[in-house]
C-alpha atoms as a PDB file:
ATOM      1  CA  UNK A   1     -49.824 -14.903  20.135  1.00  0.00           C
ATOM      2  CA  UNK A   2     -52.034 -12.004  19.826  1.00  0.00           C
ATOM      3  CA  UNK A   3     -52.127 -11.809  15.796  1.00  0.00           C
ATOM      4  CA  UNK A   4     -54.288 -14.226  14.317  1.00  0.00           C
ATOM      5  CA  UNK A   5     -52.823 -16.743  11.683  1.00  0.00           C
ATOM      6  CA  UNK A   6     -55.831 -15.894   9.492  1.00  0.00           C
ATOM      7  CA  UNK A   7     -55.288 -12.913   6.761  1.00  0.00           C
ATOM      8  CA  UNK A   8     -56.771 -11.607   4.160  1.00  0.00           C
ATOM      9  CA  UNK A   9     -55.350 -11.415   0.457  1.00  0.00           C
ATOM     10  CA  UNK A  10     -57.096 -10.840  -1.782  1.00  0.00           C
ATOM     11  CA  UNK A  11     -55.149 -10.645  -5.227  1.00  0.00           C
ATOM     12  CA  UNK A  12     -56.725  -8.798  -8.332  1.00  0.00           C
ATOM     13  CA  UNK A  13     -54.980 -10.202 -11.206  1.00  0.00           C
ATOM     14  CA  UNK A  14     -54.465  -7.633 -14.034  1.00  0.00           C
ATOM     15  CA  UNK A  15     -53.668  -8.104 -17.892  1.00  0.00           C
ATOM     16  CA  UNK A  16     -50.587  -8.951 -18.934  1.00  0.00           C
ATOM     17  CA  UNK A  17     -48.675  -6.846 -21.376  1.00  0.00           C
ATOM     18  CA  UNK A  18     -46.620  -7.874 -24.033  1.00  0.00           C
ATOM     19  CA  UNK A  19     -43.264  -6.505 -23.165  1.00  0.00           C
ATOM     20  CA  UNK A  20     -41.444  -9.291 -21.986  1.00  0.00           C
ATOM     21  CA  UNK A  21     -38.640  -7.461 -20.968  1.00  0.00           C
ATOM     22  CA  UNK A  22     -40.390  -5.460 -18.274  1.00  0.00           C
ATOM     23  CA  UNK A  23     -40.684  -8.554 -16.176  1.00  0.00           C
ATOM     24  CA  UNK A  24     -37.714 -10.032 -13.989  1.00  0.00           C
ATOM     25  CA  UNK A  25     -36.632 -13.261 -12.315  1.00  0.00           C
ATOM     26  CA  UNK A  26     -36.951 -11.708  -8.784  1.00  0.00           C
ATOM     27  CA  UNK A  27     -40.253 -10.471  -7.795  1.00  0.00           C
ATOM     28  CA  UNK A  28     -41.013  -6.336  -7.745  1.00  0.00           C
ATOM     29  CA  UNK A  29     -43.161  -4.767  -5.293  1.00  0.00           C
ATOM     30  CA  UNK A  30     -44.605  -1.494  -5.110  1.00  0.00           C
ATOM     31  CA  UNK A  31     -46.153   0.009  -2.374  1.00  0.00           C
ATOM     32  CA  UNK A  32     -49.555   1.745  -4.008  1.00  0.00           C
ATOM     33  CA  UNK A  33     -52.126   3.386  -1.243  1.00  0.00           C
ATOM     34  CA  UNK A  34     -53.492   2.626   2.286  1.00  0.00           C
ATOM     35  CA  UNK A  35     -57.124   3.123   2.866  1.00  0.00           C
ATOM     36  CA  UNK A  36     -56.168   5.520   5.754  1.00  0.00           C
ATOM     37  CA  UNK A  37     -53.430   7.341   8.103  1.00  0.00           C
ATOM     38  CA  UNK A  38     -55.335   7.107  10.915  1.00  0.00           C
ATOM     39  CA  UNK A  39     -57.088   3.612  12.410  1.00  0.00           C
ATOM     40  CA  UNK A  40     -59.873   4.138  15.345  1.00  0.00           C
ATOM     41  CA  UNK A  41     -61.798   0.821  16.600  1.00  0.00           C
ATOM     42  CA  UNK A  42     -63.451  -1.177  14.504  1.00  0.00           C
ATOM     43  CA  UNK A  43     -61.614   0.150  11.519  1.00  0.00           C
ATOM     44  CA  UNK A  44     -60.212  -1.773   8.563  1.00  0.00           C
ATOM     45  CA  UNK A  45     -56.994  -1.242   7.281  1.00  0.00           C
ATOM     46  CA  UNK A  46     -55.891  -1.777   3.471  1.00  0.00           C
ATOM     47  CA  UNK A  47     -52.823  -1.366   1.675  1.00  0.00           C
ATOM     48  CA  UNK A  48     -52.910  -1.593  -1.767  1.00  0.00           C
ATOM     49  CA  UNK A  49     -49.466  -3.235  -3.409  1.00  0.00           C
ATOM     50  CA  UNK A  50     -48.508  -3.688  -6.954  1.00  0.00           C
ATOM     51  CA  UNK A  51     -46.489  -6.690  -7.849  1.00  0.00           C
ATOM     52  CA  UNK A  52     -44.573  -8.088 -11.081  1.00  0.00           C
ATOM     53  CA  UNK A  53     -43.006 -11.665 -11.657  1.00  0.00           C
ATOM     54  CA  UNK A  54     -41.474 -12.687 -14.882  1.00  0.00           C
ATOM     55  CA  UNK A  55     -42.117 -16.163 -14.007  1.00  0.00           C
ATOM     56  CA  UNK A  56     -45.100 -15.855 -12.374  1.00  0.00           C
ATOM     57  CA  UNK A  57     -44.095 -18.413  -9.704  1.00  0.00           C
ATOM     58  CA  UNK A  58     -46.404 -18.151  -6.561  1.00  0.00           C
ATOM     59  CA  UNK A  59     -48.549 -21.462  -6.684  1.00  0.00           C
ATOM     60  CA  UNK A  60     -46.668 -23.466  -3.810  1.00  0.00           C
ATOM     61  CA  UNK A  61     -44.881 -21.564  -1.178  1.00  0.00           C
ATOM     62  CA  UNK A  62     -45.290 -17.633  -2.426  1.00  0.00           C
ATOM     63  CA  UNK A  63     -45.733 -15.710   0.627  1.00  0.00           C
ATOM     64  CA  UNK A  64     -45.941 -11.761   1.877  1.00  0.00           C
ATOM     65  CA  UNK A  65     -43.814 -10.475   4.447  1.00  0.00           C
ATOM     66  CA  UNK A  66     -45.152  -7.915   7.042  1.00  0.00           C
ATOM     67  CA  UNK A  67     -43.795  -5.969   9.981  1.00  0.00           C
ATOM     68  CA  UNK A  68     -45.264  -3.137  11.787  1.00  0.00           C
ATOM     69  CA  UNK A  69     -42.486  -0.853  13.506  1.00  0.00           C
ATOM     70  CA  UNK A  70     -43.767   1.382  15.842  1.00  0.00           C
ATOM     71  CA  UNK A  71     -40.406   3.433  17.471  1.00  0.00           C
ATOM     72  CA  UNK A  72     -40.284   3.613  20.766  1.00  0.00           C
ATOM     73  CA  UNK A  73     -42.582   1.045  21.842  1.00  0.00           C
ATOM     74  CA  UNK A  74     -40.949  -2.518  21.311  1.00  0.00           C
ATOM     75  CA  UNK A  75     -44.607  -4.506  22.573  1.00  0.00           C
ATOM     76  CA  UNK A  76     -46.416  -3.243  19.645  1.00  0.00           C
ATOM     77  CA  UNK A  77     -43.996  -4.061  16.872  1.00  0.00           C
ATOM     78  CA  UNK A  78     -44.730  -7.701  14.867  1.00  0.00           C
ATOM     79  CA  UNK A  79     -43.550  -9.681  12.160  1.00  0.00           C
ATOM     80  CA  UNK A  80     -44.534 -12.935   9.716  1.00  0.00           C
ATOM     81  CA  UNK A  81     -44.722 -14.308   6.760  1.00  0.00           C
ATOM     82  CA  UNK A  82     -48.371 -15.116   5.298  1.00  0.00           C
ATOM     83  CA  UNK A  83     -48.907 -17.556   2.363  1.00  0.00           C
ATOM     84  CA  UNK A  84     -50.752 -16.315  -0.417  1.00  0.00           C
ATOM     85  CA  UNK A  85     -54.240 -17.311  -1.158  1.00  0.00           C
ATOM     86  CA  UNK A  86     -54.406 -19.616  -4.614  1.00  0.00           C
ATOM     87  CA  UNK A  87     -54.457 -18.250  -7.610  1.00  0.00           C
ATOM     88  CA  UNK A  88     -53.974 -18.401 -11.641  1.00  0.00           C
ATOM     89  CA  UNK A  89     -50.532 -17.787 -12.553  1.00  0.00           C
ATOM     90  CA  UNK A  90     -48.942 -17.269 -16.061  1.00  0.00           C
ATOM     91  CA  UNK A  91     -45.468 -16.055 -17.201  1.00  0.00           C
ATOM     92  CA  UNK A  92     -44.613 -11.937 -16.893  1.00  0.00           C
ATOM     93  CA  UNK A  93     -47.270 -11.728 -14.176  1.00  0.00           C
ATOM     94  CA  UNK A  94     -49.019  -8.335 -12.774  1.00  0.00           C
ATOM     95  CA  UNK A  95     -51.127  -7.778 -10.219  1.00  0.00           C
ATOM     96  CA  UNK A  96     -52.519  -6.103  -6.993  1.00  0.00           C
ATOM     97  CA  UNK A  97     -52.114  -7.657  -3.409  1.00  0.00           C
ATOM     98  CA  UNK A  98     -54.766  -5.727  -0.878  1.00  0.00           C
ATOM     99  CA  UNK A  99     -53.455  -6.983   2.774  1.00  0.00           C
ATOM    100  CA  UNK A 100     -56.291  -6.237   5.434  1.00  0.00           C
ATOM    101  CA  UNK A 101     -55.452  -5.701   8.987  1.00  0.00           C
ATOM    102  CA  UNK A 102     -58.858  -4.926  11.636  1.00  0.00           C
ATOM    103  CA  UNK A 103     -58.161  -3.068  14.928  1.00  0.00           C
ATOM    104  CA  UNK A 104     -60.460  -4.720  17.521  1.00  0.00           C
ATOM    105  CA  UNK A 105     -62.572  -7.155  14.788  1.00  0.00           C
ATOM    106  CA  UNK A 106     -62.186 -10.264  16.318  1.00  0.00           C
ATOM    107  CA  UNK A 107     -63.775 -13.316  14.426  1.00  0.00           C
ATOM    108  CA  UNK A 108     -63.970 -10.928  10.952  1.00  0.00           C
ATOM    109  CA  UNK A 109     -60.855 -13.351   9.470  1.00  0.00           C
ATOM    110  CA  UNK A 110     -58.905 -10.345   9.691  1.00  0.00           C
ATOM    111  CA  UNK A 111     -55.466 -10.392  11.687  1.00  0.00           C
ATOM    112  CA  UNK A 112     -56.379  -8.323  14.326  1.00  0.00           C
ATOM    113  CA  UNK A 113     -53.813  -5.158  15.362  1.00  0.00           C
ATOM    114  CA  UNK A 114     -54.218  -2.401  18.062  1.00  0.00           C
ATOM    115  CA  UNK A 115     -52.336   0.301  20.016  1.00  0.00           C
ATOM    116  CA  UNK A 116     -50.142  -2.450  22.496  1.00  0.00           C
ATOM    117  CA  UNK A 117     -48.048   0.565  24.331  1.00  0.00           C
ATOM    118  CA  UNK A 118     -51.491   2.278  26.291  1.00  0.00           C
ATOM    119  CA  UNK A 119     -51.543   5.222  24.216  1.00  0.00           C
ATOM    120  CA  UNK A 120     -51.341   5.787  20.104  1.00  0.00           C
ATOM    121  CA  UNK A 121     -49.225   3.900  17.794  1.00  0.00           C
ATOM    122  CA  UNK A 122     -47.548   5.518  15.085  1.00  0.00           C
ATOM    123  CA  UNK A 123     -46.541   2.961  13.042  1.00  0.00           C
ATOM    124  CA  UNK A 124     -44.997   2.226   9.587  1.00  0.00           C
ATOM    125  CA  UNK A 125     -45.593  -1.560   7.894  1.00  0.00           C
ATOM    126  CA  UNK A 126     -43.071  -3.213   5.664  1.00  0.00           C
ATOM    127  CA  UNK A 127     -43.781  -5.341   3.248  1.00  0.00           C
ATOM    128  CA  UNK A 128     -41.727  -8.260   0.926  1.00  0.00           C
ATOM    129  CA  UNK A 129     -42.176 -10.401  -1.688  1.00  0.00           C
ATOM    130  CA  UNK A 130     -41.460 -13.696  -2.215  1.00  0.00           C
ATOM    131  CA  UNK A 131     -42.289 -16.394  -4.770  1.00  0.00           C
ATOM    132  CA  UNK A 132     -41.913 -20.192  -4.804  1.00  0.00           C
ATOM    133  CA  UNK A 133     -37.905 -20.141  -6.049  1.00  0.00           C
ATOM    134  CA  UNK A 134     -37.666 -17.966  -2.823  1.00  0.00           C
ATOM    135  CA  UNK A 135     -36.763 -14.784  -4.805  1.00  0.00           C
ATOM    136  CA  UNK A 136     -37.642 -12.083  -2.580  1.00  0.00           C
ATOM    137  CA  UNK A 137     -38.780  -8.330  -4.164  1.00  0.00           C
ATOM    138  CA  UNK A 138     -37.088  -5.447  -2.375  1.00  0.00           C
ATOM    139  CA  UNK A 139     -38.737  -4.295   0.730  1.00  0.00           C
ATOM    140  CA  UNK A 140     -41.806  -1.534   0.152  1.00  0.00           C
ATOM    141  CA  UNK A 141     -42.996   1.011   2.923  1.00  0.00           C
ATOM    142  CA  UNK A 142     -46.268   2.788   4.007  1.00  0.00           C
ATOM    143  CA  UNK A 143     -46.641   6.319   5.175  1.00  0.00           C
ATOM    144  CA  UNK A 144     -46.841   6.690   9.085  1.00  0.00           C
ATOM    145  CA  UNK A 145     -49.842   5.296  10.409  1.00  0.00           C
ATOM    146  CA  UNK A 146     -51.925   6.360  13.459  1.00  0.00           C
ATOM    147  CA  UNK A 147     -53.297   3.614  15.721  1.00  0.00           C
ATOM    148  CA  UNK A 148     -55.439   5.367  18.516  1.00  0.00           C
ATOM    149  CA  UNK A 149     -55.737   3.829  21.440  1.00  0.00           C
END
């Protein structure tokens, strides 16, 4: 398997607010900002996400979806499911999840990705939410991203 199983997420937990009734059952996701459109060697990528959970249910088996889609090259597209790194939980939950991919940074504990099709990628990452009860948030997108080879 060429992706590693290690990957980095780091979660910044923000406050709370006190509208209950913002927060649902079923985990949202929101897809915030990428460090960049275009990933040479070397590079790290980061997208930024913004989560909710009115249960704040992601001690045990909580977990982040990913798949790259790159049209018109079927070697380069991947998929998994990655547990989330501990973390304090409470009830109506918010948060930021950064997910970290490096092109070509082998041994950095970052899942490695590259161009797989001998020329650039242009690819577009998915991403979905799920928490313990196996709620899953709907599924977020990130702009078109350039993988040069």
């Amino acid at each position: 398997m060429r992706y590693t199983i290690l990957f980095s997420i780091p979660l910044l937990l923000l406050a709370t607010g006190c509208n209950k009734d913002k927060f649902q059952t079923t985990p949202t996701l929101k897809f915030k900002s990428v460090n960049t459109t275009e990933l040479r060697n070397q590079q790290l990528l980061v997208f930024t996400l913004s989560f909710t959970d009115g249960e704040g249910d992601f001690s045990d088996s909580g977990s982040i979806y990913v798949q790259e889609i790159v049209p018109g090259c079927v070697n380069s597209n991947f998929d998994g499911a990655y547990p989330l790194p501990p973390f304090p939980t409470t009830k109506n939950q918010k948060g930021d999840i950064n997910v970290t991919f490096g092109y070509n940074l082998n041994g950095s504990g970052y899942t490695s990705i590259s161009p797989q099709c001998q020329k650039n990628d242009t690819a577009v990452f998915r991403f979905v939410l799920r928490d313990d009860a196996h709620h899953a948030s709907d599924t977020v997108s990130s702009p078109s991203i350039i993988l040069y080879y």
